[in-house]
C-alpha atoms as a PDB file:
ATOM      1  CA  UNK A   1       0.000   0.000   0.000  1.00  0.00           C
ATOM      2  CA  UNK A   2       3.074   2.434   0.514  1.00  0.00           C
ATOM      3  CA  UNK A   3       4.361   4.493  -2.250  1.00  0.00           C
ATOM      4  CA  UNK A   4       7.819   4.355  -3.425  1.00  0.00           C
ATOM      5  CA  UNK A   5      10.035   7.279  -3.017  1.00  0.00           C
ATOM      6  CA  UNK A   6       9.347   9.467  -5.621  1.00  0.00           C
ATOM      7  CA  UNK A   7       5.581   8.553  -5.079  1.00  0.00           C
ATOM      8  CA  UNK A   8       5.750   9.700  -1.746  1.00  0.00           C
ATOM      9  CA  UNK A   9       7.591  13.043  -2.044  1.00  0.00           C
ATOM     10  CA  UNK A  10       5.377  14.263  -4.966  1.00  0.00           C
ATOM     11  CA  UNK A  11       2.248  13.160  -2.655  1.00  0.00           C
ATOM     12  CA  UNK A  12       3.428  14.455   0.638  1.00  0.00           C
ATOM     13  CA  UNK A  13       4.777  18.334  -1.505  1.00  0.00           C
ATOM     14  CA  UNK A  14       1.272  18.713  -2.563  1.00  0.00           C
ATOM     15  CA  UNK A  15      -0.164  18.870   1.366  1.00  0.00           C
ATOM     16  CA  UNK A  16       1.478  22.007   1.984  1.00  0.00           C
ATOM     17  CA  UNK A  17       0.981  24.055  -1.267  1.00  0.00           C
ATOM     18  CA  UNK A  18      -1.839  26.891  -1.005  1.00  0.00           C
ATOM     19  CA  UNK A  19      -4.465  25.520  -2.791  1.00  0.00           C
ATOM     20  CA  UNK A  20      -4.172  22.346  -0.801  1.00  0.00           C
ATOM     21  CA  UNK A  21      -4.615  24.322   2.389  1.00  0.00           C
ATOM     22  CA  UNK A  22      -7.666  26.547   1.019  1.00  0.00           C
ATOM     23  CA  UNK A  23      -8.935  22.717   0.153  1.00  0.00           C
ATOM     24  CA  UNK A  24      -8.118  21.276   3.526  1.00  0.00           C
ATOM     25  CA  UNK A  25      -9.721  24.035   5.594  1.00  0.00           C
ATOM     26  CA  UNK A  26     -13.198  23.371   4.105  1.00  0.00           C
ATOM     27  CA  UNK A  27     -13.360  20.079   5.591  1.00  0.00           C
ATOM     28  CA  UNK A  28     -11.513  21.062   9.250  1.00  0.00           C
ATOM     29  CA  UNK A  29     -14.295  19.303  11.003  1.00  0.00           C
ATOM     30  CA  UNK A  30     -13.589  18.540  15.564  1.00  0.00           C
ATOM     31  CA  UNK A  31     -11.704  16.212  16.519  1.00  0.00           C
ATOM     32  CA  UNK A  32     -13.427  12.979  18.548  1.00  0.00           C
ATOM     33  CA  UNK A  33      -9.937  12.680  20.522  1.00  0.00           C
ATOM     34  CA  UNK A  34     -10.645  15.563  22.793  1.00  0.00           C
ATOM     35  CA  UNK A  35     -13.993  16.411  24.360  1.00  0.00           C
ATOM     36  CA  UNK A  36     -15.807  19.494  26.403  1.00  0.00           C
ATOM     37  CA  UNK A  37     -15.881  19.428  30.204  1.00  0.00           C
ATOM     38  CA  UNK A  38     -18.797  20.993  32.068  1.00  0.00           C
ATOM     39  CA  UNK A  39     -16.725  23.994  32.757  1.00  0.00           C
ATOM     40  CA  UNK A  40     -15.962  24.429  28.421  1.00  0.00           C
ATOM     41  CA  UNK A  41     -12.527  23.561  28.917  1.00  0.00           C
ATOM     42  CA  UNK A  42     -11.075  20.525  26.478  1.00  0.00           C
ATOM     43  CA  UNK A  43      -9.863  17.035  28.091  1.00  0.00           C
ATOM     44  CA  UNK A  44      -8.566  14.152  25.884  1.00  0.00           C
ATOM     45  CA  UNK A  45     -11.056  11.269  25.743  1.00  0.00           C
ATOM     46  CA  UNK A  46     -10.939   7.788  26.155  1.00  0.00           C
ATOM     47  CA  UNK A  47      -8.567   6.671  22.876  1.00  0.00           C
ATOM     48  CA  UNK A  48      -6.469   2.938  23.869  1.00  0.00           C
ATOM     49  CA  UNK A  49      -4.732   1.204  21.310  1.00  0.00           C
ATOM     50  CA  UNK A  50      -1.085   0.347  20.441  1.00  0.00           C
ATOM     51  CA  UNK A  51       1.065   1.637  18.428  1.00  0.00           C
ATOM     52  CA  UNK A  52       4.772   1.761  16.983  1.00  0.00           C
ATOM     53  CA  UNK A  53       6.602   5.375  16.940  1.00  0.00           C
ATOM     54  CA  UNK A  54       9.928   6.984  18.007  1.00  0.00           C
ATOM     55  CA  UNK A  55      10.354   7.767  21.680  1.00  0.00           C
ATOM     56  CA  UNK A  56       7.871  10.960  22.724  1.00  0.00           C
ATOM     57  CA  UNK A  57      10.294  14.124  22.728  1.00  0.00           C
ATOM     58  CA  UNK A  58       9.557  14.258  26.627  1.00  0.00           C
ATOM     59  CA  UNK A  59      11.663  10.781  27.089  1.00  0.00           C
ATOM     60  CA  UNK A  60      14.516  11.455  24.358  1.00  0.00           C
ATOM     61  CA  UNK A  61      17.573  14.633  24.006  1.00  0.00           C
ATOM     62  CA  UNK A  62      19.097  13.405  20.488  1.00  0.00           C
ATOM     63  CA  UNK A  63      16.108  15.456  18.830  1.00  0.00           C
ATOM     64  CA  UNK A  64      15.886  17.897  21.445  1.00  0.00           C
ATOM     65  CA  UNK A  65      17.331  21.180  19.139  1.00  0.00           C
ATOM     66  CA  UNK A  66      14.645  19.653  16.818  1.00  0.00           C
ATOM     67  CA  UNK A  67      11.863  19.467  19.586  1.00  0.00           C
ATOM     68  CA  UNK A  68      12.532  22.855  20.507  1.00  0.00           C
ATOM     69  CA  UNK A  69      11.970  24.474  16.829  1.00  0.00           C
ATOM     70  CA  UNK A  70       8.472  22.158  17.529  1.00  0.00           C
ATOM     71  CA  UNK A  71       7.626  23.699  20.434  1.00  0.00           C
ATOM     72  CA  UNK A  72       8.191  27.507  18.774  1.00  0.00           C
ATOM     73  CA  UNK A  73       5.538  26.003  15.931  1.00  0.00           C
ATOM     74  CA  UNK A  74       3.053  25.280  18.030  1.00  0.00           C
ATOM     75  CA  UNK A  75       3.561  27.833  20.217  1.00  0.00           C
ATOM     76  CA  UNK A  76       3.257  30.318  17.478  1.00  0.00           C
ATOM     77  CA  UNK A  77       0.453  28.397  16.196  1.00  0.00           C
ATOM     78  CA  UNK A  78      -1.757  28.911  19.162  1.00  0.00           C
ATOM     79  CA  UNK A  79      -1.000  32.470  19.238  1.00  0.00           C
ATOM     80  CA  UNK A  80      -1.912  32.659  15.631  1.00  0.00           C
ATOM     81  CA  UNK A  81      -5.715  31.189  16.552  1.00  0.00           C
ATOM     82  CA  UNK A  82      -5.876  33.667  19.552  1.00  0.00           C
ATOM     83  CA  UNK A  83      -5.418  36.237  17.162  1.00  0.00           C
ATOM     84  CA  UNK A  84      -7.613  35.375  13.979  1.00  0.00           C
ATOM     85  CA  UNK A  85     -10.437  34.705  17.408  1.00  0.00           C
ATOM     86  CA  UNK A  86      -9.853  30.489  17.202  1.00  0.00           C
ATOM     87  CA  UNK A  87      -8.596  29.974  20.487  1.00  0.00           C
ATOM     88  CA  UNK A  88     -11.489  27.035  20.625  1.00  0.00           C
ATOM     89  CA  UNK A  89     -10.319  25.748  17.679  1.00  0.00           C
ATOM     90  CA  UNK A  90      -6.577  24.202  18.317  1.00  0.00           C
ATOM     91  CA  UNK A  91      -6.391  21.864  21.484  1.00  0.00           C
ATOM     92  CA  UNK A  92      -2.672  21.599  21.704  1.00  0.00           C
ATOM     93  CA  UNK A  93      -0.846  18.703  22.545  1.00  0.00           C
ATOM     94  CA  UNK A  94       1.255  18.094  25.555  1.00  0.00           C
ATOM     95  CA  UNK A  95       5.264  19.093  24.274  1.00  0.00           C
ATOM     96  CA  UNK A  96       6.353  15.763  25.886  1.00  0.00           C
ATOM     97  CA  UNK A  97       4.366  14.190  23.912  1.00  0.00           C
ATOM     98  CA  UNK A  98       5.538  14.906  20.042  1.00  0.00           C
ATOM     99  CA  UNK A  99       6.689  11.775  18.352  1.00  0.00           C
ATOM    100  CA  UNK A 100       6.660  10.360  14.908  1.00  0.00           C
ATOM    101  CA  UNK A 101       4.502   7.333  14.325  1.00  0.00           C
ATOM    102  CA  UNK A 102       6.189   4.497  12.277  1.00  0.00           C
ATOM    103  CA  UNK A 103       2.771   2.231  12.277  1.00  0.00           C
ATOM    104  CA  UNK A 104       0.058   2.238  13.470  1.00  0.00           C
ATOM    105  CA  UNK A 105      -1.500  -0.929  15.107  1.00  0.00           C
ATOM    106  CA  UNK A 106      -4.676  -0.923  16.400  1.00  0.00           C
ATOM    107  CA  UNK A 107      -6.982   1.522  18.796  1.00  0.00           C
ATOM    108  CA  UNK A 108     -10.557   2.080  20.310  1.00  0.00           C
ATOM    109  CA  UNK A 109     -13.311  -0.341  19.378  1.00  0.00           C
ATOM    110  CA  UNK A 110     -10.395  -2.378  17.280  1.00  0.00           C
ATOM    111  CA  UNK A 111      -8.310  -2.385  20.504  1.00  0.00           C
ATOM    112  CA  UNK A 112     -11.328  -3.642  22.933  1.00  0.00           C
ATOM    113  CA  UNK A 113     -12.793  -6.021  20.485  1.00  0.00           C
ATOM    114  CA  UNK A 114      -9.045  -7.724  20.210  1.00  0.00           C
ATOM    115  CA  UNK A 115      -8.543  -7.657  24.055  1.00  0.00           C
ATOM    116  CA  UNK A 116     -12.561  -9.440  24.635  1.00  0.00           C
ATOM    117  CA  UNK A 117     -11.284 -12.187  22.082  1.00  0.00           C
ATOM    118  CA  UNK A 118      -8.016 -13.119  23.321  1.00  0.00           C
ATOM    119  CA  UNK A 119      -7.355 -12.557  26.306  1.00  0.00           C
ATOM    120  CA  UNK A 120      -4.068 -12.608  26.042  1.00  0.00           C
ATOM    121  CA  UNK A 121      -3.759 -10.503  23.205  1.00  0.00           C
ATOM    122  CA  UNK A 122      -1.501  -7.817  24.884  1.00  0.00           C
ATOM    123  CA  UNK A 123       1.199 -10.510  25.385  1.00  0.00           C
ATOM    124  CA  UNK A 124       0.531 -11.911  22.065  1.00  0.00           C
ATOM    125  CA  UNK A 125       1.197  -8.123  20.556  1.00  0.00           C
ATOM    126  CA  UNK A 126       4.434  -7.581  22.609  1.00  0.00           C
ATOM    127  CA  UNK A 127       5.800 -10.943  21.586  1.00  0.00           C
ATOM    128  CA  UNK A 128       5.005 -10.572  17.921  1.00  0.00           C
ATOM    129  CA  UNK A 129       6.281  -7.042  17.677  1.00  0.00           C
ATOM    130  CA  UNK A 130       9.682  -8.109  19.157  1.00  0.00           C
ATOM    131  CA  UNK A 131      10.230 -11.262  16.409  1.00  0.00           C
ATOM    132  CA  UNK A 132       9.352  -8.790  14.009  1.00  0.00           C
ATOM    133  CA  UNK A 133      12.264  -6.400  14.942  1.00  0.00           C
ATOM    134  CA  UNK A 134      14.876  -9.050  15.335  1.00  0.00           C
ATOM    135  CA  UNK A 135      14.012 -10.052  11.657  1.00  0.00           C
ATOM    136  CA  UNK A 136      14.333  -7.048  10.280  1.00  0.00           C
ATOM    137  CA  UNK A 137      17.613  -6.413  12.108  1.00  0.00           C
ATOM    138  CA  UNK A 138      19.189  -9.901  10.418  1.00  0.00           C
ATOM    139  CA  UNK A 139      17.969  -8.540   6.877  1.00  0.00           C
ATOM    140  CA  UNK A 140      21.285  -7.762   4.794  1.00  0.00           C
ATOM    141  CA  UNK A 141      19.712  -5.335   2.464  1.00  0.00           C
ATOM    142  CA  UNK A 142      18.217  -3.032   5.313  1.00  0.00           C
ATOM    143  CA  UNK A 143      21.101  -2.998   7.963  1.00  0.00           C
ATOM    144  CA  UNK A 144      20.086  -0.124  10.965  1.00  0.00           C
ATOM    145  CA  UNK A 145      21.936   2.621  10.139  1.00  0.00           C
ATOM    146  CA  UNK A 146      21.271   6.424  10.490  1.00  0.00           C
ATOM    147  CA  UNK A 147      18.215   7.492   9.107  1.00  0.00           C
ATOM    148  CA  UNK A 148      17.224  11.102   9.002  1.00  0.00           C
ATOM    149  CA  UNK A 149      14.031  13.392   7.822  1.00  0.00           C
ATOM    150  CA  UNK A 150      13.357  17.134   6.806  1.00  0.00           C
ATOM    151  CA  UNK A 151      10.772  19.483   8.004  1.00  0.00           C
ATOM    152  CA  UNK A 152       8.445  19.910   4.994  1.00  0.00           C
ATOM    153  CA  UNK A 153       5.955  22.217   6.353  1.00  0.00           C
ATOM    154  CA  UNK A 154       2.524  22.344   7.831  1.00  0.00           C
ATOM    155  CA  UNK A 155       0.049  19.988   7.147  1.00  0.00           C
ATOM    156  CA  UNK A 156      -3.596  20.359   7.612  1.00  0.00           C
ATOM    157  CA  UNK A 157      -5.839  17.464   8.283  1.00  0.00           C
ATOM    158  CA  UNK A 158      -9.698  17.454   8.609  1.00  0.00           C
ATOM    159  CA  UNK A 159      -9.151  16.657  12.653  1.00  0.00           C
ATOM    160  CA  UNK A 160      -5.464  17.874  13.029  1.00  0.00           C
ATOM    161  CA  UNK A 161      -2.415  20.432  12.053  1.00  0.00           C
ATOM    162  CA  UNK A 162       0.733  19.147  11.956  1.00  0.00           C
ATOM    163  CA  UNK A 163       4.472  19.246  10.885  1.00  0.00           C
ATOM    164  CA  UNK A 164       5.188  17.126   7.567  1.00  0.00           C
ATOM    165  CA  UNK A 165       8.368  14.949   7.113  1.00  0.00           C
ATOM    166  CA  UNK A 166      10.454  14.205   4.168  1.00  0.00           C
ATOM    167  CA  UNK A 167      13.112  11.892   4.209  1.00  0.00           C
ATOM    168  CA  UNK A 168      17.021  13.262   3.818  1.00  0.00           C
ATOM    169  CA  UNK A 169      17.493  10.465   1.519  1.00  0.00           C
ATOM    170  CA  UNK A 170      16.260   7.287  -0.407  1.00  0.00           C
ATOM    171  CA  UNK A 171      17.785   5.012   2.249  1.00  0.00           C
ATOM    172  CA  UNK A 172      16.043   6.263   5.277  1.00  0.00           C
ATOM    173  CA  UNK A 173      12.888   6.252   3.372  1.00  0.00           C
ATOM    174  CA  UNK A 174      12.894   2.469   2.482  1.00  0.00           C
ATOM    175  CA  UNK A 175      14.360   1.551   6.145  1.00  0.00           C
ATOM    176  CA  UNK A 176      10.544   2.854   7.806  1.00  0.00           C
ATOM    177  CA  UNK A 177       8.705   1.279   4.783  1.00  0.00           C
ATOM    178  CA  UNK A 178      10.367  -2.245   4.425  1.00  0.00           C
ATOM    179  CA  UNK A 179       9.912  -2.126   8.205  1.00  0.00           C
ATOM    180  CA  UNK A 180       5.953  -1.391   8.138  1.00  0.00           C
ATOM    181  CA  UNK A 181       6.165  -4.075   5.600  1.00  0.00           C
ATOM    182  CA  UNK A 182       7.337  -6.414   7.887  1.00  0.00           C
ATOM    183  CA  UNK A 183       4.789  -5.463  10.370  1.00  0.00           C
ATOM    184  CA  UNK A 184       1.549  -5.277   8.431  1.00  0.00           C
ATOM    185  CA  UNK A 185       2.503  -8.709   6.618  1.00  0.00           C
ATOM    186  CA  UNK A 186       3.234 -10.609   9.340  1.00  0.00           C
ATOM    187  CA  UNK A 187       0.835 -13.472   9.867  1.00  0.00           C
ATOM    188  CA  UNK A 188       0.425 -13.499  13.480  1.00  0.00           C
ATOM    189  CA  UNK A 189      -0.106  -9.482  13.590  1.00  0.00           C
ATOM    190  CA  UNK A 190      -2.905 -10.028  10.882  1.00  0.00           C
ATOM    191  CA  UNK A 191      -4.290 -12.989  13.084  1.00  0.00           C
ATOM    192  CA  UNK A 192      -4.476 -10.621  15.835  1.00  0.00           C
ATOM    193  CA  UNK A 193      -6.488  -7.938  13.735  1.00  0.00           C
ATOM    194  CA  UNK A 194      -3.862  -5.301  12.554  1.00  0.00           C
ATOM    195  CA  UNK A 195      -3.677  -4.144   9.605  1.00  0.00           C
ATOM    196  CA  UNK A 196      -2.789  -1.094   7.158  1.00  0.00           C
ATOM    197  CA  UNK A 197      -5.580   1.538   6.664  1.00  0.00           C
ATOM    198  CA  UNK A 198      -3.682   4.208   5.496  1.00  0.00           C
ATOM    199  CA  UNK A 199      -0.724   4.942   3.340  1.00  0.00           C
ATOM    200  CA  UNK A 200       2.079   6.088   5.241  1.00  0.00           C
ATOM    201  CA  UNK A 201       2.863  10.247   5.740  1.00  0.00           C
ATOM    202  CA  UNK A 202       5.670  11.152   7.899  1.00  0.00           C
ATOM    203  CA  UNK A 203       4.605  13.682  10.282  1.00  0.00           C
ATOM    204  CA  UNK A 204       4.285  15.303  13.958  1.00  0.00           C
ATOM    205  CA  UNK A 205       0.796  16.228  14.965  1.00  0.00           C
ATOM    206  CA  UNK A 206       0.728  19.121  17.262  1.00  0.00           C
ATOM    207  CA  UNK A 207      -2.657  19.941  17.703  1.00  0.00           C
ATOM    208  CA  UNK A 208      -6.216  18.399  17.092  1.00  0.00           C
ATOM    209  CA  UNK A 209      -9.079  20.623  15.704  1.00  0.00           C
ATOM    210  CA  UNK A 210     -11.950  21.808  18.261  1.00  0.00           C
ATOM    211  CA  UNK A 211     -15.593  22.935  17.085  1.00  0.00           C
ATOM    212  CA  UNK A 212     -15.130  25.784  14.041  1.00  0.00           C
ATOM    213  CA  UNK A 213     -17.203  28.774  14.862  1.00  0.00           C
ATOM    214  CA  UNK A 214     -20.093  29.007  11.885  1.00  0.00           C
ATOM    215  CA  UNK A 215     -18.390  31.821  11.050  1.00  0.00           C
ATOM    216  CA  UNK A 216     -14.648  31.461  10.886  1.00  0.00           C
ATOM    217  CA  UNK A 217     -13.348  32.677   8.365  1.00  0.00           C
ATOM    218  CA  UNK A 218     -10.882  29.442   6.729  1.00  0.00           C
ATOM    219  CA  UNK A 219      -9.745  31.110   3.327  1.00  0.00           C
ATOM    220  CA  UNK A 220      -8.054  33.506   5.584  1.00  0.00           C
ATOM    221  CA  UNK A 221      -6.792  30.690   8.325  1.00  0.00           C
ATOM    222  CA  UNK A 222      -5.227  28.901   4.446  1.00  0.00           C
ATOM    223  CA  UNK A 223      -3.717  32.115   3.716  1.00  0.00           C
ATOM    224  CA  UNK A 224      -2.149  32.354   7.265  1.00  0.00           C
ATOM    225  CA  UNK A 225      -1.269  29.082   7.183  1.00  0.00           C
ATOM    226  CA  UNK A 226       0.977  29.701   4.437  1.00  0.00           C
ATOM    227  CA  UNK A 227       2.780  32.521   5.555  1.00  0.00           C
ATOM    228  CA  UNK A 228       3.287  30.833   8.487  1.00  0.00           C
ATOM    229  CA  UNK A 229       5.051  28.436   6.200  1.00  0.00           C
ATOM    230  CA  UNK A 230       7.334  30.782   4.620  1.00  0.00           C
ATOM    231  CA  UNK A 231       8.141  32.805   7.798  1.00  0.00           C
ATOM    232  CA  UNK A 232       9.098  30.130  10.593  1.00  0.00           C
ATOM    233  CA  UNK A 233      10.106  26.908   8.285  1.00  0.00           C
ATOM    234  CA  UNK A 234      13.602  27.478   7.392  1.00  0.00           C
ATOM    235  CA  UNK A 235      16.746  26.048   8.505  1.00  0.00           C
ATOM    236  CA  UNK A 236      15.366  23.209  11.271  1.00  0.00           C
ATOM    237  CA  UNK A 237      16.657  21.089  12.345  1.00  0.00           C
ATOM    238  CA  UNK A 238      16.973  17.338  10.850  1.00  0.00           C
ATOM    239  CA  UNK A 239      14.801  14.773  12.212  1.00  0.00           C
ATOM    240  CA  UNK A 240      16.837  11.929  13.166  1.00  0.00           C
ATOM    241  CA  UNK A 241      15.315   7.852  14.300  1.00  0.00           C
ATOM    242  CA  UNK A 242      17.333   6.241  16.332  1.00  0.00           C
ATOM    243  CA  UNK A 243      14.840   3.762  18.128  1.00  0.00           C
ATOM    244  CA  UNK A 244      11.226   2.720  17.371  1.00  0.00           C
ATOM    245  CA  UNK A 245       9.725   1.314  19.958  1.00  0.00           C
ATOM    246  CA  UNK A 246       5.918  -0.451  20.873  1.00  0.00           C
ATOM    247  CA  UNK A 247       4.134   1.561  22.821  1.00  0.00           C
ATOM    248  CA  UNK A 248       0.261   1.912  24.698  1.00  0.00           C
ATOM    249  CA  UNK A 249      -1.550   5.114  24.852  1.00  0.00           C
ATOM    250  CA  UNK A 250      -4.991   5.725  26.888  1.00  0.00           C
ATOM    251  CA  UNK A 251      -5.619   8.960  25.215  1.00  0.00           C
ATOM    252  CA  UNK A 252      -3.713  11.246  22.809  1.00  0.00           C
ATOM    253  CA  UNK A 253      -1.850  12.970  25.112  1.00  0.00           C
ATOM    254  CA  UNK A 254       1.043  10.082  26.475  1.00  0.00           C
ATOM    255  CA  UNK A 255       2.805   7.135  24.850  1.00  0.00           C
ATOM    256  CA  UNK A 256       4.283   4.730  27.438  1.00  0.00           C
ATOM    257  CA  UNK A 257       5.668   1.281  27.793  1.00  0.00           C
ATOM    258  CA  UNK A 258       7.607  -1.546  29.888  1.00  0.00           C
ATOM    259  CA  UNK A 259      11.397  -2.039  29.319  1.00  0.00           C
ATOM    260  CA  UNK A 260      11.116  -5.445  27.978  1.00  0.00           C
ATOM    261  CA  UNK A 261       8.017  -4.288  25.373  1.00  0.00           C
ATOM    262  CA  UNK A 262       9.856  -4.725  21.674  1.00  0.00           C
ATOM    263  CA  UNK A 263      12.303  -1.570  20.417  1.00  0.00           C
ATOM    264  CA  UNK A 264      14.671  -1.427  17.907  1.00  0.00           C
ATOM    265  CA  UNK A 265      18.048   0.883  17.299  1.00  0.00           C
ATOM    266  CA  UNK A 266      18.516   2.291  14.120  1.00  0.00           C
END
């Protein structure tokens, strides 16, 4: 289901173009992930699943000149909806929290109906994950090695903004997608009820989309959105994986494991 390289850079260049954005913004619809309190104030709701992604920025310091230039994004961001009168609309994520996802595995009704069948599906997960990473480490044509990613720009999702990802090179493009190969052909995962829904797109969400006023104004949030673009994404820092590791999450907010759940070092 994953494009090749050249597939994926043309695809992934197009998200952050104008016109894309003036698209995108018309179908900005809120985000399930977070819900209203009785006092208006957002909370993230009930989300559990598992999933595959490089250690949250709150637990690693090889990225952290990269994290940083994050947390000025979303930071200018916000203050970018508190000025066009969206403050409702971006629910920010937790800082700690940023990560790139590698593959997704399963979550919510997926995730319960799994854990009602098999009772010892979490084990089953952990254990399947882990043979899957020592394969792929004994594969001669994919050796771990370093593997690094660009800041493309932002990229606006019906339920979420985030920070798009290109890969520095071929090689660190086909390391993540012979790995989510690996994982989404395996026979056991399958068994267990993971698959691939979506084609892959490298990026870091950093905020999910609350209820749009009727009359907010999203030609002029696209228009923003772009010179946000050309203003604050310029010499970044380079994204690098080191480790991807298997990970539970409760909500959207935190990512968090055991020591002996499946990782690998790139």
């Amino acid at each position: 289901m994953d494009d090749n390289y050249q597939t994926y850079l043309n695809r992934v260049a197009r998200t952050t173009l104008p016109e894309t954005y003036q698209t995108q913004v018309q179908h900005v619809q809120e985000s399930s992930k977070f819900c209203l309190t009785p006092n208006g104030e957002r909370k993230a709701a009930a989300f559990p699943g598992y999933t595959l992604i490089t250690p949250p920025s709150g637990e690693e310091s090889q990225n952290s000149s990269f994290y940083a230039q994050i947390q000025l994004y979303q930071e200018e961001l916000l203050k970018l909806a508190v000025d066009h009168d969206l403050s409702d609309l971006i629910v920010a994520l937790p800082t700690s929290s940023f990560h790139m996802t590698i593959a997704d595995l399963i979550w919510d009704s997926a995730y319960h109906h799994a854990c009602d069948r098999n009772p010892h599906f979490e084990s089953d997960l952990q254990s399947c994950c882990g043979k899957i990473f020592q394969q792929y480490h004994q594969n001669p044509n994919f050796p771990p090695g370093e593997n690094r990613w660009n800041i493309l720009g932002i990229m606006i999702m019906p339920r979420a903004i985030g920070i798009s990802l290109v890969p520095k090179n071929q090689a660190s493009y086909e390391q993540i997608i012979q790995l989510r190969r690996k994982i989404y052909q395996n026979p056991q995962l399958i068994s267990l009820g993971i698959e691939q829904q979506y084609h892959y797109t490298a990026h870091i969400t950093l905020a999910y989309f609350g209820q749009p006023k009727p009359d907010w104004k999203r030609d002029r949030f696209a228009d923003t959105m772009t010179e946000f673009n050309q203003k604050w994404l310029t010499d970044t820092p380079d994204f690098t994986i080191n480790r991807v590791e298997l990970r539970k999450f409760d909500d959207m907010t935190r990512y968090y494991r055991q020591p002996n759940w499946a990782a690998i070092d790139f």
